[in-house]
PDB file of N, CA and C in Angstrom:
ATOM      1  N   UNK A   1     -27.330  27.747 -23.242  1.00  0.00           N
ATOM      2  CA  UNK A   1     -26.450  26.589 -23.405  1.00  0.00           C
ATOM      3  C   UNK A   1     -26.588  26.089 -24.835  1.00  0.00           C
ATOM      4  N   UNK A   2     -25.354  26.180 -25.295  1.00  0.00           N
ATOM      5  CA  UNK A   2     -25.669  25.323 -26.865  1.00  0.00           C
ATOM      6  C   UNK A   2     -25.893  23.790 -26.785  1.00  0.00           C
ATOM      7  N   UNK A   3     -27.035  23.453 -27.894  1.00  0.00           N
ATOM      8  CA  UNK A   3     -27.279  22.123 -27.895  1.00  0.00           C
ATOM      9  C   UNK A   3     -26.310  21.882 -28.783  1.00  0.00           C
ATOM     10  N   UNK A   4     -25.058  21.817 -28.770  1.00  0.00           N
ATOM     11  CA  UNK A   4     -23.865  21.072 -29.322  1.00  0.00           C
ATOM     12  C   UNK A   4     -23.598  19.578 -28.026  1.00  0.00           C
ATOM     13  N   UNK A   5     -23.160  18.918 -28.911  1.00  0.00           N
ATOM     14  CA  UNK A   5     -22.153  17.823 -27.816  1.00  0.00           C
ATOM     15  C   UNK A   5     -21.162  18.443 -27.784  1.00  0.00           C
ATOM     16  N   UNK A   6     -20.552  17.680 -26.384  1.00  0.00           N
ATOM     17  CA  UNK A   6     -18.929  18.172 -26.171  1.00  0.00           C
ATOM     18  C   UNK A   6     -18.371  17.821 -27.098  1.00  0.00           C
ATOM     19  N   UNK A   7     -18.151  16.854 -28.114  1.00  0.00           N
ATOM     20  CA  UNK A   7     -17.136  15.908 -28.987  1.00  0.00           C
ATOM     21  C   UNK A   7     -17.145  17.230 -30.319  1.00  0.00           C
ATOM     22  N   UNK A   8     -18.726  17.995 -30.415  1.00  0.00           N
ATOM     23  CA  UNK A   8     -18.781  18.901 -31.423  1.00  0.00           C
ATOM     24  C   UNK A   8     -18.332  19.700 -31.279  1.00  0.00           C
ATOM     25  N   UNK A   9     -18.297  20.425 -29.670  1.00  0.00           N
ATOM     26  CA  UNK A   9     -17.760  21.617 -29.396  1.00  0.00           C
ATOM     27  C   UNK A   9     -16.176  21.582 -29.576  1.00  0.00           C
ATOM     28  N   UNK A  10     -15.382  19.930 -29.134  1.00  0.00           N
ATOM     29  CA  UNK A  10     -14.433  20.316 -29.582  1.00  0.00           C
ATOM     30  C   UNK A  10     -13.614  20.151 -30.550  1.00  0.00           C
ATOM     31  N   UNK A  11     -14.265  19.678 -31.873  1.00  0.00           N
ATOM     32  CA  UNK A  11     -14.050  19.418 -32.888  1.00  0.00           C
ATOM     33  C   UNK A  11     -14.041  20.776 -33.456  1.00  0.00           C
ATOM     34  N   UNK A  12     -15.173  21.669 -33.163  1.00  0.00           N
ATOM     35  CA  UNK A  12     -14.909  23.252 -33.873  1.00  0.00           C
ATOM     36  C   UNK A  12     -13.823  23.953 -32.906  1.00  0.00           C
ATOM     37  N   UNK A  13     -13.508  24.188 -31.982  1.00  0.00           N
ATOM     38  CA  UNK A  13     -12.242  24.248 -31.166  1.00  0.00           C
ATOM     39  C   UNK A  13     -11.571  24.124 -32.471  1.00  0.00           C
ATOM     40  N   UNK A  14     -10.920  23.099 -32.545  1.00  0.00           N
ATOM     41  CA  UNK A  14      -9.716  22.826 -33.046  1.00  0.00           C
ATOM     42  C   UNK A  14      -9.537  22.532 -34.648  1.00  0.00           C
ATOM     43  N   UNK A  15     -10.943  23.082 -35.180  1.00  0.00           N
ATOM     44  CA  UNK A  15     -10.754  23.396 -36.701  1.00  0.00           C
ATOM     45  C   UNK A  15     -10.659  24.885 -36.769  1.00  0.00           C
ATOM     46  N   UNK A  16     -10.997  25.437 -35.467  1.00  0.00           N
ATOM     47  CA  UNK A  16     -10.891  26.907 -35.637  1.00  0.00           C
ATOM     48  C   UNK A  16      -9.245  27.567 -35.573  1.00  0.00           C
ATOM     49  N   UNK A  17      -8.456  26.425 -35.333  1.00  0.00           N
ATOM     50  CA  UNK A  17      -7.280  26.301 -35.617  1.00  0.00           C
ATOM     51  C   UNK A  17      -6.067  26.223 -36.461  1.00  0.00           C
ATOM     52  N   UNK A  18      -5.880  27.264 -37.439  1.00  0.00           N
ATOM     53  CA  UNK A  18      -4.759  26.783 -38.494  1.00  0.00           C
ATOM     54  C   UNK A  18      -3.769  25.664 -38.562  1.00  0.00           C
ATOM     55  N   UNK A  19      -3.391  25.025 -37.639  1.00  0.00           N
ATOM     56  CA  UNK A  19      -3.244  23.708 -36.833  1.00  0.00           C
ATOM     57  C   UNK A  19      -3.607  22.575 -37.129  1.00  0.00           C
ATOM     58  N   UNK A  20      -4.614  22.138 -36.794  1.00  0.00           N
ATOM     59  CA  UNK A  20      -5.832  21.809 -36.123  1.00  0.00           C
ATOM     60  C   UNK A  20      -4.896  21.477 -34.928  1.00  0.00           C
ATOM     61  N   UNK A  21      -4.811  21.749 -33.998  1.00  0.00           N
ATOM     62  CA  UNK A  21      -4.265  21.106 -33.213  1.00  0.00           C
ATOM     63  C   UNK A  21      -4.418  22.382 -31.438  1.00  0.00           C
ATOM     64  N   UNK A  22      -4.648  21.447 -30.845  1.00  0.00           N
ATOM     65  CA  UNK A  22      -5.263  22.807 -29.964  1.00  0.00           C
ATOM     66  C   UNK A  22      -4.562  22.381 -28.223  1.00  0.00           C
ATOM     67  N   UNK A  23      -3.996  23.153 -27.301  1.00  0.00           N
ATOM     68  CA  UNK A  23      -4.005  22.289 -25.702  1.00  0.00           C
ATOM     69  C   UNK A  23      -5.195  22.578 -25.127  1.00  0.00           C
ATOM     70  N   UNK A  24      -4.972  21.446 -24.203  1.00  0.00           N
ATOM     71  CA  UNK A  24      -6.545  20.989 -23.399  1.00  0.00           C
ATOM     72  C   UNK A  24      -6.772  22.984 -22.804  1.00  0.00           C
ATOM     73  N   UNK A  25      -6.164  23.712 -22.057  1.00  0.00           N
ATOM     74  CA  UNK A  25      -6.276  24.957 -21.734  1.00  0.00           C
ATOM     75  C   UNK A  25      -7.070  26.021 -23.112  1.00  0.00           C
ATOM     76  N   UNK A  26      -6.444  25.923 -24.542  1.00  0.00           N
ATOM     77  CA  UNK A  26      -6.742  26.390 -25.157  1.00  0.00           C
ATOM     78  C   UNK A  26      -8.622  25.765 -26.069  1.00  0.00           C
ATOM     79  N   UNK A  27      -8.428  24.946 -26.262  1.00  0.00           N
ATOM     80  CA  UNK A  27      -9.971  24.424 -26.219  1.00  0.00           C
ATOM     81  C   UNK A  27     -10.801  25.252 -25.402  1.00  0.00           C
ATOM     82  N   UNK A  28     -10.168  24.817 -23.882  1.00  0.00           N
ATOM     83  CA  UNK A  28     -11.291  25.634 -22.821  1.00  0.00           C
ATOM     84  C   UNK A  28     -11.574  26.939 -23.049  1.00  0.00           C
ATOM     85  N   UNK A  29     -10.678  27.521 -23.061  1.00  0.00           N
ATOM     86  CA  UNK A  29     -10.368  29.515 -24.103  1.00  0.00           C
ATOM     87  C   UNK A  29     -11.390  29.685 -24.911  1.00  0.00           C
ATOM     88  N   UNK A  30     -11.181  28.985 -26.288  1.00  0.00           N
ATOM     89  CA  UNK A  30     -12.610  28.655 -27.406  1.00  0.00           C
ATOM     90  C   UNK A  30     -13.899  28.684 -26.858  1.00  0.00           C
ATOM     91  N   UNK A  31     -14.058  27.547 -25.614  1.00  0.00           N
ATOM     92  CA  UNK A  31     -15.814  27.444 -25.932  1.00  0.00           C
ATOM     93  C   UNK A  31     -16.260  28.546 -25.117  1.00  0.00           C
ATOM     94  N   UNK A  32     -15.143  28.919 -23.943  1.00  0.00           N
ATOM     95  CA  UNK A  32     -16.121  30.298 -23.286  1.00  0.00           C
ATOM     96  C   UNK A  32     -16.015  31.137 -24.000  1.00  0.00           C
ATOM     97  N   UNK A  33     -14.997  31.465 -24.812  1.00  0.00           N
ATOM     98  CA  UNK A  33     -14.923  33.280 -25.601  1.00  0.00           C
ATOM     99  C   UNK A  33     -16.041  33.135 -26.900  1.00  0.00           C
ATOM    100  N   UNK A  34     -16.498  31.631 -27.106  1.00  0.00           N
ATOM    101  CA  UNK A  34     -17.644  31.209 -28.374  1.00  0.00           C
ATOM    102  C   UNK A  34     -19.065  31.368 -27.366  1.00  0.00           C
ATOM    103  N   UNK A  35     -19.136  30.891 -26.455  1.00  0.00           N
ATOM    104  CA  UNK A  35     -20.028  30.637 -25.714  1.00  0.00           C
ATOM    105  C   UNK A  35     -20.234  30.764 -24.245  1.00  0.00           C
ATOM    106  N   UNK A  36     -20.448  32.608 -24.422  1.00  0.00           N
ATOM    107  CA  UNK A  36     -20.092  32.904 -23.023  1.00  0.00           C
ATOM    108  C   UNK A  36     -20.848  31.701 -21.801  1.00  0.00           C
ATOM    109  N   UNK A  37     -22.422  31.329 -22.306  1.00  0.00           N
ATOM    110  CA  UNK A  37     -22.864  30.354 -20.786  1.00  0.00           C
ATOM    111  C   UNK A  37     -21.522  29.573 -20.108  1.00  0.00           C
ATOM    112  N   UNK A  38     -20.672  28.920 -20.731  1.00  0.00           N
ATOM    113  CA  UNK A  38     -20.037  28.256 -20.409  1.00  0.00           C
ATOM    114  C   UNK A  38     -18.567  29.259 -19.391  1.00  0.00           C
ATOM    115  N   UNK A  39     -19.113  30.599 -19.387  1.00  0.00           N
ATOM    116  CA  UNK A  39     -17.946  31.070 -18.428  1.00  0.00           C
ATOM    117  C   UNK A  39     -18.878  31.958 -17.462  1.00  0.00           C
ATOM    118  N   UNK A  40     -19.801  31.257 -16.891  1.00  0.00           N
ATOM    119  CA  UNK A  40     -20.816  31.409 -15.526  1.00  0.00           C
ATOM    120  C   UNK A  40     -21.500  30.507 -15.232  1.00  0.00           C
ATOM    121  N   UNK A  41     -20.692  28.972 -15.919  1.00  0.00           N
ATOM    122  CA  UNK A  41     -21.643  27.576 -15.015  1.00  0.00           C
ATOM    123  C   UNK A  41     -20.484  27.090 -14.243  1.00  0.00           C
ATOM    124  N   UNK A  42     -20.547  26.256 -13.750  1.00  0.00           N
ATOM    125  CA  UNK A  42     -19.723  25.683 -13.051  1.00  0.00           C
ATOM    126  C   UNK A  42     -18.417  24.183 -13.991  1.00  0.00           C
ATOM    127  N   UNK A  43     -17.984  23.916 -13.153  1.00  0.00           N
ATOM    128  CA  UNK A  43     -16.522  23.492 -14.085  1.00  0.00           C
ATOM    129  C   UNK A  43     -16.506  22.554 -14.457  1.00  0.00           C
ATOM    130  N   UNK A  44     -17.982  21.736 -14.739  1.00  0.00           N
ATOM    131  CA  UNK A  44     -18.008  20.424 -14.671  1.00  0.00           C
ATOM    132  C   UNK A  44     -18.134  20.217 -15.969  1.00  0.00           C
ATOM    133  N   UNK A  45     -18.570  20.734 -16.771  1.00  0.00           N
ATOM    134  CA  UNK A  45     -18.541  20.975 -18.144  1.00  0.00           C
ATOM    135  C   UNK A  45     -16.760  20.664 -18.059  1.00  0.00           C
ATOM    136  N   UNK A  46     -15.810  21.121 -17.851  1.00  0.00           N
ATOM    137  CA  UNK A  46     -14.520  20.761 -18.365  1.00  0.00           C
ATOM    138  C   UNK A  46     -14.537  19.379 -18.307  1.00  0.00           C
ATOM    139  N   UNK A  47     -14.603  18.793 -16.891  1.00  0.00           N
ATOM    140  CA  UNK A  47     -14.410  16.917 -16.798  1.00  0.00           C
ATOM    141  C   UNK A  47     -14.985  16.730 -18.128  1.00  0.00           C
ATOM    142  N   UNK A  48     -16.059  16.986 -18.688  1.00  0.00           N
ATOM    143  CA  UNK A  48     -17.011  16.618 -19.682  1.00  0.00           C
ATOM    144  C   UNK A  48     -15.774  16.364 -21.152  1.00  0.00           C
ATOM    145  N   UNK A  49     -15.380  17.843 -21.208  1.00  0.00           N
ATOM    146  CA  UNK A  49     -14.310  18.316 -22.394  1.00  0.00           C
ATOM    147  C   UNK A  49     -13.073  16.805 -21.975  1.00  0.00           C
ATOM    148  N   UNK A  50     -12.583  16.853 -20.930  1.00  0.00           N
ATOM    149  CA  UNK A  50     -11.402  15.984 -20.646  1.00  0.00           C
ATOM    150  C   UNK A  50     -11.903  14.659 -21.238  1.00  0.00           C
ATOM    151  N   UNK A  51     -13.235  13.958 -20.823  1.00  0.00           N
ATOM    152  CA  UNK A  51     -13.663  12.792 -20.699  1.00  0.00           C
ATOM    153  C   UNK A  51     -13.697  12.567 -22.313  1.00  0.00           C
ATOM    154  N   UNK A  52     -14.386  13.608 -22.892  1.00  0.00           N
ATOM    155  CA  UNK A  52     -14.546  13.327 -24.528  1.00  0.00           C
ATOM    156  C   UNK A  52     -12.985  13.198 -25.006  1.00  0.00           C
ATOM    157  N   UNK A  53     -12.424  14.080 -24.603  1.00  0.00           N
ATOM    158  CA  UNK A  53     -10.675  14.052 -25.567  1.00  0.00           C
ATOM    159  C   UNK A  53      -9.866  12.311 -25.131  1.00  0.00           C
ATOM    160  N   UNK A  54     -10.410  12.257 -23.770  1.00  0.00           N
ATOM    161  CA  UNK A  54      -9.580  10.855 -23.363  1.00  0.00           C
ATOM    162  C   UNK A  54     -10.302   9.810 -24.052  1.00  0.00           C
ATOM    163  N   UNK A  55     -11.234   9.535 -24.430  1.00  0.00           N
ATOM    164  CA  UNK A  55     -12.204   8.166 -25.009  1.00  0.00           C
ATOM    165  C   UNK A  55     -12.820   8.489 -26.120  1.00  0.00           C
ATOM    166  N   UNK A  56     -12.952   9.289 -27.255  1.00  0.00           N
ATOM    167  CA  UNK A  56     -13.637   9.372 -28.116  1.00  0.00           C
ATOM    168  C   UNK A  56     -12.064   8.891 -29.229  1.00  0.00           C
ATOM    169  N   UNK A  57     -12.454   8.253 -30.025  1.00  0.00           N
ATOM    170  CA  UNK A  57     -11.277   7.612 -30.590  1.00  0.00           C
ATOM    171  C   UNK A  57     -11.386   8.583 -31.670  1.00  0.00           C
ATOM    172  N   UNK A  58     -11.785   9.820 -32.177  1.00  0.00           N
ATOM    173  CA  UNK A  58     -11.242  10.637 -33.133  1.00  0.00           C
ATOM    174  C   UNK A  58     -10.645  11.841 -32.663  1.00  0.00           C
ATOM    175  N   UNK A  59     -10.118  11.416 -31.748  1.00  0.00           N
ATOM    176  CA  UNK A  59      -9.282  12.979 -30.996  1.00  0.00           C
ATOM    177  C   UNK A  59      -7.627  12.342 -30.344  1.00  0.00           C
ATOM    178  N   UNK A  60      -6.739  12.271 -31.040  1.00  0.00           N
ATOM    179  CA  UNK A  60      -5.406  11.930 -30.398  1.00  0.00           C
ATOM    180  C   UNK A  60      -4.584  12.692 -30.022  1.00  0.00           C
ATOM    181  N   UNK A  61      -3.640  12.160 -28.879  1.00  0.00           N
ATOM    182  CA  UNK A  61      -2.817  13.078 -28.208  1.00  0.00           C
ATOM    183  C   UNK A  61      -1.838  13.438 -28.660  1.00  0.00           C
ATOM    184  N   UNK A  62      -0.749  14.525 -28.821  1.00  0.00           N
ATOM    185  CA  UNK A  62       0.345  14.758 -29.428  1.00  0.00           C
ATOM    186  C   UNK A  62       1.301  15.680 -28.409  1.00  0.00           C
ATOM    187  N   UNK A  63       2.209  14.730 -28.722  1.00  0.00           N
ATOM    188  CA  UNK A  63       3.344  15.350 -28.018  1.00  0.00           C
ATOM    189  C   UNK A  63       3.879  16.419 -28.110  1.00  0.00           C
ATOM    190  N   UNK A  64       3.847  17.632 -26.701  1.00  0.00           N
ATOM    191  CA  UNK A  64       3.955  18.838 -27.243  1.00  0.00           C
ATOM    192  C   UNK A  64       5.490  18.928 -27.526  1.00  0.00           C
ATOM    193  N   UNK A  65       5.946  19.711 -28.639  1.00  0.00           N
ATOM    194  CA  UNK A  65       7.586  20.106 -29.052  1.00  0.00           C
ATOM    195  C   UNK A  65       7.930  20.386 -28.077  1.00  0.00           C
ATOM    196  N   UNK A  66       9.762  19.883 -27.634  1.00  0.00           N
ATOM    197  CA  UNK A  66      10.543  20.531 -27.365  1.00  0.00           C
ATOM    198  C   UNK A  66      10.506  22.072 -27.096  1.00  0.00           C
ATOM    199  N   UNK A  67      10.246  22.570 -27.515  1.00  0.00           N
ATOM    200  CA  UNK A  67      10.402  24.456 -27.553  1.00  0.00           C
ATOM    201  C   UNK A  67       9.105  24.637 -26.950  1.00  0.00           C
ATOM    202  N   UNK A  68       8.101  23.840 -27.013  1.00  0.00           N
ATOM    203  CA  UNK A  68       7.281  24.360 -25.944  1.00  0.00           C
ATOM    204  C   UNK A  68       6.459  23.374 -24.934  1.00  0.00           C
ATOM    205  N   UNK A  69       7.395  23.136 -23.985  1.00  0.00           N
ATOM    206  CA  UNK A  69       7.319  21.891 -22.968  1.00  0.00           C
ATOM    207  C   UNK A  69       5.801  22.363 -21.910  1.00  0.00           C
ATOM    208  N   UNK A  70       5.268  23.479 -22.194  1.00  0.00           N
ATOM    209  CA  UNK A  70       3.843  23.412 -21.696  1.00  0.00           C
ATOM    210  C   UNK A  70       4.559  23.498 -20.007  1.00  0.00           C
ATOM    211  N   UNK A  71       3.456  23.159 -19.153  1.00  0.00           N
ATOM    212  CA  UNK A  71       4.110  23.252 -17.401  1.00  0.00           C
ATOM    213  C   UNK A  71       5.293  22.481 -16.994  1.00  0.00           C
ATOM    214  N   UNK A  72       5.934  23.288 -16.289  1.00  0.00           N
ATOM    215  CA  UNK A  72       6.998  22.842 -15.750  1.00  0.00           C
ATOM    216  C   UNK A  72       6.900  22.328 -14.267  1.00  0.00           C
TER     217      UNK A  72
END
């Protein structure tokens, strides 16, 4: 398990991004293909990822474009 925080883990997420800009699905992509532990624990680690993106005031939401309306 990396001793990163979640807020770190997903701050490199989404600098690993030409972007910076990343969806909540794609973050999740990052830390297991960076850090396999995290794709043989259980899913609670995501609430973790959600909880940091919803309340940490250096992570804002952006409206995805038109052309790619994400789930339908």
């Amino acid at each position: 398990k990396p001793i990163l925080s979640y807020a770190n883990l997903i701050i490199m997420a989404i600098e690993s991004n030409s972007d910076l800009q990343m969806t909540l699905s794609d973050i999740y992509a990052w830390i297991q293909d960076t850090y396999p532990y995290y794709k043989h624990t259980s899913i609670g680690w995501k609430n973790s990822i959600r909880h940091n993106l919803s309340l940490n005031k250096c992570f804002i939401r952006l409206d995805r474009p038109k052309e790619n309306p994400g789930k339908v």
